[in-house]
C-alpha atoms as a PDB file:
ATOM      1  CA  UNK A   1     122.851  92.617 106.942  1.00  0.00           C
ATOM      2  CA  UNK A   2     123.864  89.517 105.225  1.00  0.00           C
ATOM      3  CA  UNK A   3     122.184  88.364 102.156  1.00  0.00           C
ATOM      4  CA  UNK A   4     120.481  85.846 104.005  1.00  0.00           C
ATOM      5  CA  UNK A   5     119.173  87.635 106.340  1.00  0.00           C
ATOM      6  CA  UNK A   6     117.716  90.430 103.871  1.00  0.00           C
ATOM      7  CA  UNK A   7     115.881  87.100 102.080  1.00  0.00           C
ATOM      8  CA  UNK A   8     114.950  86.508 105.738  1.00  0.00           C
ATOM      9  CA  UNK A   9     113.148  90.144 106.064  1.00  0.00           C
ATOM     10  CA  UNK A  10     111.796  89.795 102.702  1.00  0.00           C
ATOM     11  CA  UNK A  11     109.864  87.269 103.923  1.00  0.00           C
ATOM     12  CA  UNK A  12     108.606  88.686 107.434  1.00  0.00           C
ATOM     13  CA  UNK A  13     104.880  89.997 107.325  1.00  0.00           C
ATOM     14  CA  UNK A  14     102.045  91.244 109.304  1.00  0.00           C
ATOM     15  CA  UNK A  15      98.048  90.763 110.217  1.00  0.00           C
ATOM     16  CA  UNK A  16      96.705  92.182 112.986  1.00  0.00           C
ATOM     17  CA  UNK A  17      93.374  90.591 113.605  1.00  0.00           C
ATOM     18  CA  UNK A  18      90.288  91.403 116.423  1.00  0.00           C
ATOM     19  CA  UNK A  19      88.911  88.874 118.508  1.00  0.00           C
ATOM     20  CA  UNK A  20      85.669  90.990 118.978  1.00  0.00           C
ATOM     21  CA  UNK A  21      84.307  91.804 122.447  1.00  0.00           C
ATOM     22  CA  UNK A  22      82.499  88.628 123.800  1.00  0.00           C
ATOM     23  CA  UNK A  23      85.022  85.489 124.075  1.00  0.00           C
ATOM     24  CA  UNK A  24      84.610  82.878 121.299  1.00  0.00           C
ATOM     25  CA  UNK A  25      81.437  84.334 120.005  1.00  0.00           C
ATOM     26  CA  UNK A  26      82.928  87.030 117.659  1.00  0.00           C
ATOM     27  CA  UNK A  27      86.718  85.564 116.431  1.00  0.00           C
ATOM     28  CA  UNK A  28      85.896  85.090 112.235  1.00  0.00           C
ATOM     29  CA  UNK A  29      87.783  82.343 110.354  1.00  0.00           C
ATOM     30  CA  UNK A  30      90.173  84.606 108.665  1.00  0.00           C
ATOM     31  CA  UNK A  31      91.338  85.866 111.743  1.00  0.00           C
ATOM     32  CA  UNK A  32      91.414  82.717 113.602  1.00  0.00           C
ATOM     33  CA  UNK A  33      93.362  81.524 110.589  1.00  0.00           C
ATOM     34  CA  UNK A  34      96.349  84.283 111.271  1.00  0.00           C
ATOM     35  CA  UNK A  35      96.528  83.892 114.644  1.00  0.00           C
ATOM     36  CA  UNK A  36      96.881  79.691 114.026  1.00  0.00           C
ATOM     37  CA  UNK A  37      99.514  80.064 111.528  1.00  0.00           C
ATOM     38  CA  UNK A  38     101.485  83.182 113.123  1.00  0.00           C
ATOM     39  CA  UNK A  39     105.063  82.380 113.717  1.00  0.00           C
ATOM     40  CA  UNK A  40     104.422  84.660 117.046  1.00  0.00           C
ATOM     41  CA  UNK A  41     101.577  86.380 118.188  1.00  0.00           C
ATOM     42  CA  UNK A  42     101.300  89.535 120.246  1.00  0.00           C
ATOM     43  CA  UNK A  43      97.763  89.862 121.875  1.00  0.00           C
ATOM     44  CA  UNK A  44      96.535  93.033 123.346  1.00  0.00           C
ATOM     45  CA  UNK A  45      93.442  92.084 125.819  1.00  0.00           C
ATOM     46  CA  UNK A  46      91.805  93.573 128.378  1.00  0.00           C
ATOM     47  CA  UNK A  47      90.242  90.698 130.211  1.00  0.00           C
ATOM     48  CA  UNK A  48      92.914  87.629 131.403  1.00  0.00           C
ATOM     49  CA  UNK A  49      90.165  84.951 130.541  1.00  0.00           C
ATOM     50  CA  UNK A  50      90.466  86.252 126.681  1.00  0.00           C
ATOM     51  CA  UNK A  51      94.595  86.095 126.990  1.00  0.00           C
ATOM     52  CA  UNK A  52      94.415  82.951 127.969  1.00  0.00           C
ATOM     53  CA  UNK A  53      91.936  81.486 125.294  1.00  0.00           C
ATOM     54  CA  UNK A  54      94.250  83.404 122.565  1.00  0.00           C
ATOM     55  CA  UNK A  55      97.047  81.490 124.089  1.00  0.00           C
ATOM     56  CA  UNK A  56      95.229  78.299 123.568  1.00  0.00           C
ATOM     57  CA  UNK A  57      95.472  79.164 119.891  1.00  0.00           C
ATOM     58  CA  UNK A  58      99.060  79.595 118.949  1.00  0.00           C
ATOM     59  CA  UNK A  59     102.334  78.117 121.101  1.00  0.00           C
ATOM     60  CA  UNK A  60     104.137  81.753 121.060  1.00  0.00           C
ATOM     61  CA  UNK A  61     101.509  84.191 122.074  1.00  0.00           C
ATOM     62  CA  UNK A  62     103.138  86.953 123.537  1.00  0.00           C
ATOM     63  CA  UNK A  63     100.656  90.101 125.564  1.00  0.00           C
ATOM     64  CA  UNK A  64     101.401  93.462 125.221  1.00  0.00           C
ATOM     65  CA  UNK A  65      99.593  94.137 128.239  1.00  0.00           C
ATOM     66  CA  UNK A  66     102.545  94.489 130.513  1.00  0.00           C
ATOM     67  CA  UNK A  67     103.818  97.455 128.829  1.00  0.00           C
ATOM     68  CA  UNK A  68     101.245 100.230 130.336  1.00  0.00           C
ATOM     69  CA  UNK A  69     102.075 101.386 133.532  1.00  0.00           C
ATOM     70  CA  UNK A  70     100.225 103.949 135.665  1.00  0.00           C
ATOM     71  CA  UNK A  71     101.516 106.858 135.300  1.00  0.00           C
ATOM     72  CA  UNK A  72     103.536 106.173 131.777  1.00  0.00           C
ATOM     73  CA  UNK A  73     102.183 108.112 128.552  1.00  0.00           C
ATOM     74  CA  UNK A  74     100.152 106.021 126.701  1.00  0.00           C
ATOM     75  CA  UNK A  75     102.147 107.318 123.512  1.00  0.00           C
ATOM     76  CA  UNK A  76     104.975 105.280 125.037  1.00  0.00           C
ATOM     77  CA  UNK A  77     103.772 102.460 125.277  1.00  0.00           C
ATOM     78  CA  UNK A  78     102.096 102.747 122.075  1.00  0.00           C
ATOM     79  CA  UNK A  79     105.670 102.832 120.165  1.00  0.00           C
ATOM     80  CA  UNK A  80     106.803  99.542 121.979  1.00  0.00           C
ATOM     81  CA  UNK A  81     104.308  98.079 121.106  1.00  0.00           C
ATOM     82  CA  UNK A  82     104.679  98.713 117.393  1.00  0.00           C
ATOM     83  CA  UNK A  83     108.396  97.854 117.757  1.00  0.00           C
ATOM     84  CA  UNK A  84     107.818  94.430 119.234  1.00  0.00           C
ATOM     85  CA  UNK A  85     105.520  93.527 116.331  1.00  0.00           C
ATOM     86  CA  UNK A  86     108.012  95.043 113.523  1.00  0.00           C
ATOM     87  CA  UNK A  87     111.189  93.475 115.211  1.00  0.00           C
ATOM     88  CA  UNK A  88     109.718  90.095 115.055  1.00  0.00           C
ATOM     89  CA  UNK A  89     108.606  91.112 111.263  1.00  0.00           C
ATOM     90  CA  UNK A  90     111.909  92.341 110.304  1.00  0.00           C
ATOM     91  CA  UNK A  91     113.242  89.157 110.920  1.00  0.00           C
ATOM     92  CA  UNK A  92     111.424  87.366 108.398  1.00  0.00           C
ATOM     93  CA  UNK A  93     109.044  86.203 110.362  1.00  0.00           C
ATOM     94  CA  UNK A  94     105.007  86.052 109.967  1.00  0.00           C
ATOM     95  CA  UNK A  95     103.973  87.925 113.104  1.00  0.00           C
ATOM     96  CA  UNK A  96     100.224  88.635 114.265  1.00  0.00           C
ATOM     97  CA  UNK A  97      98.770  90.992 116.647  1.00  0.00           C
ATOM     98  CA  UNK A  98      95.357  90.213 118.087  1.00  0.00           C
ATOM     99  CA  UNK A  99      93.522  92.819 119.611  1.00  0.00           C
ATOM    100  CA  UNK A 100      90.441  93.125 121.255  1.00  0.00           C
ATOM    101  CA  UNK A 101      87.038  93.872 119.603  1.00  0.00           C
ATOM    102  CA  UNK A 102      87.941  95.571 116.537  1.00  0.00           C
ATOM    103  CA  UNK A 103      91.533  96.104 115.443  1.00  0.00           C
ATOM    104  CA  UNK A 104      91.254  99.453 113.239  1.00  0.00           C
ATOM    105  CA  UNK A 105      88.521 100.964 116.332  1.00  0.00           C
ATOM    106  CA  UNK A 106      90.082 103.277 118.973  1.00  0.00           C
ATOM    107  CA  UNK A 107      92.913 101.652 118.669  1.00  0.00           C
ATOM    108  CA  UNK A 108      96.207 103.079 117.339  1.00  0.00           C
ATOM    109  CA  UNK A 109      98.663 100.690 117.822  1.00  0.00           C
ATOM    110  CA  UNK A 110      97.168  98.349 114.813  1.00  0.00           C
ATOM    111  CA  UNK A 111      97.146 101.559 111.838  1.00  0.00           C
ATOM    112  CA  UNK A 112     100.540 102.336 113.215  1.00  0.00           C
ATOM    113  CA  UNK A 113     102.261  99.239 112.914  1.00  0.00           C
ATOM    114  CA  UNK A 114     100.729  98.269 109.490  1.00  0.00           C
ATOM    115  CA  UNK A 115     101.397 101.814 108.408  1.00  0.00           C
ATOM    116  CA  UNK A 116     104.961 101.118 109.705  1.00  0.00           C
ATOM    117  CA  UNK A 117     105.315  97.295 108.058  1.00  0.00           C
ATOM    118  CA  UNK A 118     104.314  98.756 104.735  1.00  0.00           C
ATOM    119  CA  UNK A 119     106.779 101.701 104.541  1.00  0.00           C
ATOM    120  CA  UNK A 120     109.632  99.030 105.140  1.00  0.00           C
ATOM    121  CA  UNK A 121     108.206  96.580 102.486  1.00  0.00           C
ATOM    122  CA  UNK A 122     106.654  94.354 104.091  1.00  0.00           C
ATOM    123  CA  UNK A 123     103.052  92.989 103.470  1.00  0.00           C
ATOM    124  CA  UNK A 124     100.656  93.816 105.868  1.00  0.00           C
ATOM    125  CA  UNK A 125      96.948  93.498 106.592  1.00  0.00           C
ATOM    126  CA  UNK A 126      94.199  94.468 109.321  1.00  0.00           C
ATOM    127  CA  UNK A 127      91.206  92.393 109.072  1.00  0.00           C
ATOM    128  CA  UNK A 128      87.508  93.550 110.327  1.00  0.00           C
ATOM    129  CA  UNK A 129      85.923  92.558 113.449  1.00  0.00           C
ATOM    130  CA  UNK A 130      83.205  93.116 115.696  1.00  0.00           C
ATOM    131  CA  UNK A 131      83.517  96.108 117.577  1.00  0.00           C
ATOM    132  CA  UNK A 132      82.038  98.038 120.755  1.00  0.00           C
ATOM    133  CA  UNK A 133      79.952  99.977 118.651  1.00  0.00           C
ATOM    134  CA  UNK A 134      78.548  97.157 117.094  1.00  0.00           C
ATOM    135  CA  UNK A 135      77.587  95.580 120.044  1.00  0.00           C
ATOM    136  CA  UNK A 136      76.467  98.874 121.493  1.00  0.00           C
ATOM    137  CA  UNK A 137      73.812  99.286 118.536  1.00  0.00           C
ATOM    138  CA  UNK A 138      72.863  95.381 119.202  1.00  0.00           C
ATOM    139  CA  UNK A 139      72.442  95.889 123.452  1.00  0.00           C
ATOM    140  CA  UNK A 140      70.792  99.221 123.479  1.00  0.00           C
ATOM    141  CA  UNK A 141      68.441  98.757 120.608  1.00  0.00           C
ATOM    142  CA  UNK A 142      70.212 101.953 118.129  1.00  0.00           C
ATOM    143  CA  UNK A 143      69.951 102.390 114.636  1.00  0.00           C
ATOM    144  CA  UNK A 144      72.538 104.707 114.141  1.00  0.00           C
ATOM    145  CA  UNK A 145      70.508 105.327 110.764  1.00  0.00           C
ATOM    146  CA  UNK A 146      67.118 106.496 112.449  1.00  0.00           C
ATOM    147  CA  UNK A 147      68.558 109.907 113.639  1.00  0.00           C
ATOM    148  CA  UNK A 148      72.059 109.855 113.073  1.00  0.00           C
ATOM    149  CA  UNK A 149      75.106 109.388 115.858  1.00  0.00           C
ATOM    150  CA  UNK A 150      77.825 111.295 116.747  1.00  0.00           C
ATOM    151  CA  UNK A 151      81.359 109.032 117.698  1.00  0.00           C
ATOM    152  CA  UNK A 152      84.116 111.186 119.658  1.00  0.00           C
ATOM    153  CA  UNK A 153      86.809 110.144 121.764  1.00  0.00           C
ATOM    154  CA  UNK A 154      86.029 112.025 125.242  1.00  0.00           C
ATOM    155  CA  UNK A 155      89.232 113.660 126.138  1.00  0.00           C
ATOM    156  CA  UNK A 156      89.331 114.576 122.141  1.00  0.00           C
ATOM    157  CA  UNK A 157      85.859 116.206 122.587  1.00  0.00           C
ATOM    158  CA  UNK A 158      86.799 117.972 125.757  1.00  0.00           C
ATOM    159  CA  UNK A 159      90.270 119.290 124.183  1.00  0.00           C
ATOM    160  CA  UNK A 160      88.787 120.548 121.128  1.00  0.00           C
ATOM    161  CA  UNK A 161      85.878 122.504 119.842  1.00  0.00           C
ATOM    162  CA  UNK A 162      82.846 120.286 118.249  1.00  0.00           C
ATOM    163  CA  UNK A 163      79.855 120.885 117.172  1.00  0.00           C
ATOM    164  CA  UNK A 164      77.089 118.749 118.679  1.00  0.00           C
ATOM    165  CA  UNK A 165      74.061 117.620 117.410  1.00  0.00           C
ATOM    166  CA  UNK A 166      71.760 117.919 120.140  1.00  0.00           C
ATOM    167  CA  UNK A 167      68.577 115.671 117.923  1.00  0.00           C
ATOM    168  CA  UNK A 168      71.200 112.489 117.463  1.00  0.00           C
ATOM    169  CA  UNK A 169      72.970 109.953 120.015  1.00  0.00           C
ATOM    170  CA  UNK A 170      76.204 111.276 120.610  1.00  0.00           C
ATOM    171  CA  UNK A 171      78.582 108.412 121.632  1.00  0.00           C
ATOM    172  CA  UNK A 172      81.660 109.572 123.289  1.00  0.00           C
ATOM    173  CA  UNK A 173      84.606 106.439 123.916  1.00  0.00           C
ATOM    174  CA  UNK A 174      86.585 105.827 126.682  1.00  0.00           C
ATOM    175  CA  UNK A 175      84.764 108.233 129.311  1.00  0.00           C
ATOM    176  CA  UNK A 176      87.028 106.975 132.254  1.00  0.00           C
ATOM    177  CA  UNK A 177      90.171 108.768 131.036  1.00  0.00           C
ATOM    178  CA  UNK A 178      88.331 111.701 129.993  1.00  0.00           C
ATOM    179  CA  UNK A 179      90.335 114.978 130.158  1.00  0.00           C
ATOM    180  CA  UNK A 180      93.944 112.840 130.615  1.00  0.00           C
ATOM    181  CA  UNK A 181      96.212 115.457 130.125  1.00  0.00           C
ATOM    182  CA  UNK A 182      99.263 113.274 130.734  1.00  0.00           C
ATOM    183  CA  UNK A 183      98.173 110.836 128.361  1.00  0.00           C
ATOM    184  CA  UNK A 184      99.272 108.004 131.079  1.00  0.00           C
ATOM    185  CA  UNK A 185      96.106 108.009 133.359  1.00  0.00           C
ATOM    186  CA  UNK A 186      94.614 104.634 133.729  1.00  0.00           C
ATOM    187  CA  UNK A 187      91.049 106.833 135.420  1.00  0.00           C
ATOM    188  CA  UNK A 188      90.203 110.508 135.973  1.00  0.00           C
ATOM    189  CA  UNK A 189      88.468 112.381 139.415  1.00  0.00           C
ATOM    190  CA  UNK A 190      85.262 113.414 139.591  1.00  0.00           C
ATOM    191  CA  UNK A 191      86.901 117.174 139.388  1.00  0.00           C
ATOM    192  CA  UNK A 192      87.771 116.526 135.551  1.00  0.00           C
ATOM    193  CA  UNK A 193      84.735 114.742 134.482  1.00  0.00           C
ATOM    194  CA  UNK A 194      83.093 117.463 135.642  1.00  0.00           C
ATOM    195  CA  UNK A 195      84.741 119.817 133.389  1.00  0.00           C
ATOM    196  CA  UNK A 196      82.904 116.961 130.558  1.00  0.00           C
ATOM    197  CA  UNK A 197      79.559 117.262 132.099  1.00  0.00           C
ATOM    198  CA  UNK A 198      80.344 121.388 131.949  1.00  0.00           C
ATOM    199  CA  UNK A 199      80.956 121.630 128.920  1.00  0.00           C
ATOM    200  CA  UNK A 200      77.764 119.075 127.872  1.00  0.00           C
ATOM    201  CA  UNK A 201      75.500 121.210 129.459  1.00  0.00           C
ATOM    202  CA  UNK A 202      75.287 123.800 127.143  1.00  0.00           C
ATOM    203  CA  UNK A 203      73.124 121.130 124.991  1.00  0.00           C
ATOM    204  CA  UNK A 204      71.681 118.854 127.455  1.00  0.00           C
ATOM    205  CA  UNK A 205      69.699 119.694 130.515  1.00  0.00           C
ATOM    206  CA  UNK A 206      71.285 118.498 133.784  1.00  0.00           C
ATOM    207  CA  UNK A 207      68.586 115.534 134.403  1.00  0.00           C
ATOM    208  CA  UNK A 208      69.012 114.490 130.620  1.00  0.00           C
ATOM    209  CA  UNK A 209      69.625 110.154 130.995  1.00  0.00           C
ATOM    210  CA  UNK A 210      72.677 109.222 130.017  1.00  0.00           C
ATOM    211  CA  UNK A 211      74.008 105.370 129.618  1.00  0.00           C
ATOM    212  CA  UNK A 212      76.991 104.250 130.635  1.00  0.00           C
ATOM    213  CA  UNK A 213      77.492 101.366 128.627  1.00  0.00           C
ATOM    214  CA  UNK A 214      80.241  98.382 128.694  1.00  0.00           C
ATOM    215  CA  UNK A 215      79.790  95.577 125.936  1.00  0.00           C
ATOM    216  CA  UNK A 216      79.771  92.000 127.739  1.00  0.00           C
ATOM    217  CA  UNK A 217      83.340  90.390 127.158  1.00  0.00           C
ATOM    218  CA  UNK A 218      82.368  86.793 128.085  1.00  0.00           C
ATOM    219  CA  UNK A 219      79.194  84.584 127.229  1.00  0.00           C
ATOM    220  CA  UNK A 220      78.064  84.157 130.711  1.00  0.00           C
ATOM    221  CA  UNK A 221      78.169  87.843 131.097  1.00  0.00           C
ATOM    222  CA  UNK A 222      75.607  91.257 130.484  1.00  0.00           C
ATOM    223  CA  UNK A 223      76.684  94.373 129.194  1.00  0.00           C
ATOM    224  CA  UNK A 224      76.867  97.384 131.467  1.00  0.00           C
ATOM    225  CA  UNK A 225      73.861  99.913 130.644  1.00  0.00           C
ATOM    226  CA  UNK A 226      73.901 101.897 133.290  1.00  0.00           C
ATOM    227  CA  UNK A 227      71.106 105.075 133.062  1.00  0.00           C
ATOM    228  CA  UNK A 228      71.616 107.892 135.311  1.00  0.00           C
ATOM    229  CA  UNK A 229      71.118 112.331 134.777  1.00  0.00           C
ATOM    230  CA  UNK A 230      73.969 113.923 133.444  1.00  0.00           C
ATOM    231  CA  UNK A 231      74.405 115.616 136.210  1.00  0.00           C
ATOM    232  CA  UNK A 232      75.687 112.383 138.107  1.00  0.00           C
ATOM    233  CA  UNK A 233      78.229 111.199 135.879  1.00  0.00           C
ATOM    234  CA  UNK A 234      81.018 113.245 137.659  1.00  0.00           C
ATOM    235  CA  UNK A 235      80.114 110.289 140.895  1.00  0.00           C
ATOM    236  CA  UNK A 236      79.687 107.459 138.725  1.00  0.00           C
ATOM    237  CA  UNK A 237      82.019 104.095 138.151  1.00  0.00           C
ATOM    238  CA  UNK A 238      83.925 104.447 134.884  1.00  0.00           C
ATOM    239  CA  UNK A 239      86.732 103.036 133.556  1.00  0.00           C
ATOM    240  CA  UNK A 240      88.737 102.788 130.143  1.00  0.00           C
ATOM    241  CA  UNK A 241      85.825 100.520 128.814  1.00  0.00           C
ATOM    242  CA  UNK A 242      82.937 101.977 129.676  1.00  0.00           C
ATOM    243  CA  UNK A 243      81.443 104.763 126.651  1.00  0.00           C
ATOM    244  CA  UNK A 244      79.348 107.120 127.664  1.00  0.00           C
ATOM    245  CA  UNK A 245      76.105 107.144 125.431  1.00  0.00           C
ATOM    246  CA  UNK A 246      74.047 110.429 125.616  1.00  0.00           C
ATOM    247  CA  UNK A 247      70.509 109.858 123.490  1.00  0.00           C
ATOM    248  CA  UNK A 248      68.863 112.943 121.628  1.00  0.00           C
ATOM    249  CA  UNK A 249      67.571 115.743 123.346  1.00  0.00           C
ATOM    250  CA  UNK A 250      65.582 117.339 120.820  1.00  0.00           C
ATOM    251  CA  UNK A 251      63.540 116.134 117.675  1.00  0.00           C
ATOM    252  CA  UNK A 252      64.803 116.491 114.097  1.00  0.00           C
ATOM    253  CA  UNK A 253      63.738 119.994 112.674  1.00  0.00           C
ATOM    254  CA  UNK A 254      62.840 119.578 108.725  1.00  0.00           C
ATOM    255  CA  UNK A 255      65.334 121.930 106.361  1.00  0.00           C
ATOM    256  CA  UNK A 256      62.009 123.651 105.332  1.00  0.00           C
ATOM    257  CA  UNK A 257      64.635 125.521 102.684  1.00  0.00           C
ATOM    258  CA  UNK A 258      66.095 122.909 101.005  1.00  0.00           C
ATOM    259  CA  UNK A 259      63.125 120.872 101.261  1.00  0.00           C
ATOM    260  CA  UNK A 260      60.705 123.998  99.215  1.00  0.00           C
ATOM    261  CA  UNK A 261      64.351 123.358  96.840  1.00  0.00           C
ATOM    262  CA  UNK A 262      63.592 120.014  96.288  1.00  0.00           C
ATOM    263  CA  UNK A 263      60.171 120.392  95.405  1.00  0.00           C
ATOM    264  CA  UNK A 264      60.929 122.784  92.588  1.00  0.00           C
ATOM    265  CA  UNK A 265      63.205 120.380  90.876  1.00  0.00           C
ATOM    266  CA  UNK A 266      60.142 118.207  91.172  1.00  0.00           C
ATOM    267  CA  UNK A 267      62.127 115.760  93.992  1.00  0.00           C
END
């Protein structure tokens, strides 16, 4: 490398910014602001109508979305991505990737290129934004605060062993790829999201309503909040959006030991 082009590298950096879920209603000014000023921008968004409104925003807006492939391990496609932001960084160039809803929520590509741009030198940032859960807590009327919530990505929660809370909301993301093995599944059969409903029976009764919920991505649109039993999710429409939201089954039981505790320290 010449020492032009190293002063060239010095100068490359990286923001990756969310556009939130529902188009034009959620994109903050600091994140507008990176994706104006981006030499290139890399967008990574699930509905076309959002691409194309990102593209109306910078004159080199690149989409990411090509890159899966049914079939291909998401990890894959993952580490291209990264690449294409860092090349474009390593060659001093002030690169953005816009993502949709959040850019640090289920979403690894973001950490792993900002982890990435900083271990070379380069400045980096990830800026908040509104996120599925947010908008979840907004459409179904949940304070996460009232009796607690419980986040886990499905085919995480399937593949290892959890402890549920049967007396909060457990939340569990991206139900429509639950139980992937192959990691490059765009949807799962009703055989393997069985094995989900399985293994949530052993603290939830087989009628216990369930919501299948889907936050709205454009203005003229409502969010999915689909109720049905457990026992009918294996049948149900789901796809990578859709989080499967499973309210409390039980009441809150009072710590009668540490609350006689508390009283004795005069709490």
């Amino acid at each position: 490398m010449t020492g032009l082009e190293e002063a060239d590298a010095g100068r490359g950096r990286l923001a990756c910014v969310g556009v939130g879920m529902t188009l034009g209603a959620h994109l903050a000014p600091r994140a507008r602001s990176h994706i104006e000023q981006a030499d290139v921008v890399f967008s990574a968004m699930s509905d076309p109508i959002v691409e194309l409104w990102v593209q109306g925003m910078n004159a080199d807006v690149r989409s990411l979305q090509p890159l899966y492939r049914e079939g291909k391990p998401r990890r894959e496609t993952y580490r291209e991505m990264v690449e294409a932001m860092l090349a474009e960084v390593r060659r001093g160039r002030r690169v953005c990737g816009a993502f949709y809803g959040h850019p640090g929520v289920f979403a690894q590509v973001p950490h792993r290129a900002v982890e990435q741009a900083r271990a070379e030198g380069f400045e980096a940032v990830m800026e908040a934004a509104v996120s599925a859960e947010d908008c979840l807590y907004a459409d179904l009327g949940i304070d996460p605060g009232a009796v607690g919530c419980q986040h886990f990505e499905a085919s995480q929660f399937m593949f290892y062993e959890r402890r549920v809370d049967p007396s909060a909301y457990l939340v569990l993301w991206q139900i429509g790829v639950a139980g992937d093995l192959s990691t490059g599944r765009l949807s799962t059969d009703a055989g393997t999201k069985q094995v989900l409903v399985d293994l949530l029976l052993g603290d939830y009764p087989a009628g216990h309503e369930v919501i299948a919920y889907e936050a709205a991505t454009l203005p003229i649109s409502r969010p999915r909040m689909d109720r049905l039993p457990l026992d009918q999710l294996p049948t149900a429409t789901l796809s990578v959006a859709t989080t499967l939201v499973v309210p409390p089954a039980v009441p809150l039981r009072r710590n009668e030991r540490v609350l006689a505790r508390l009283r004795a320290l005069g709490g």
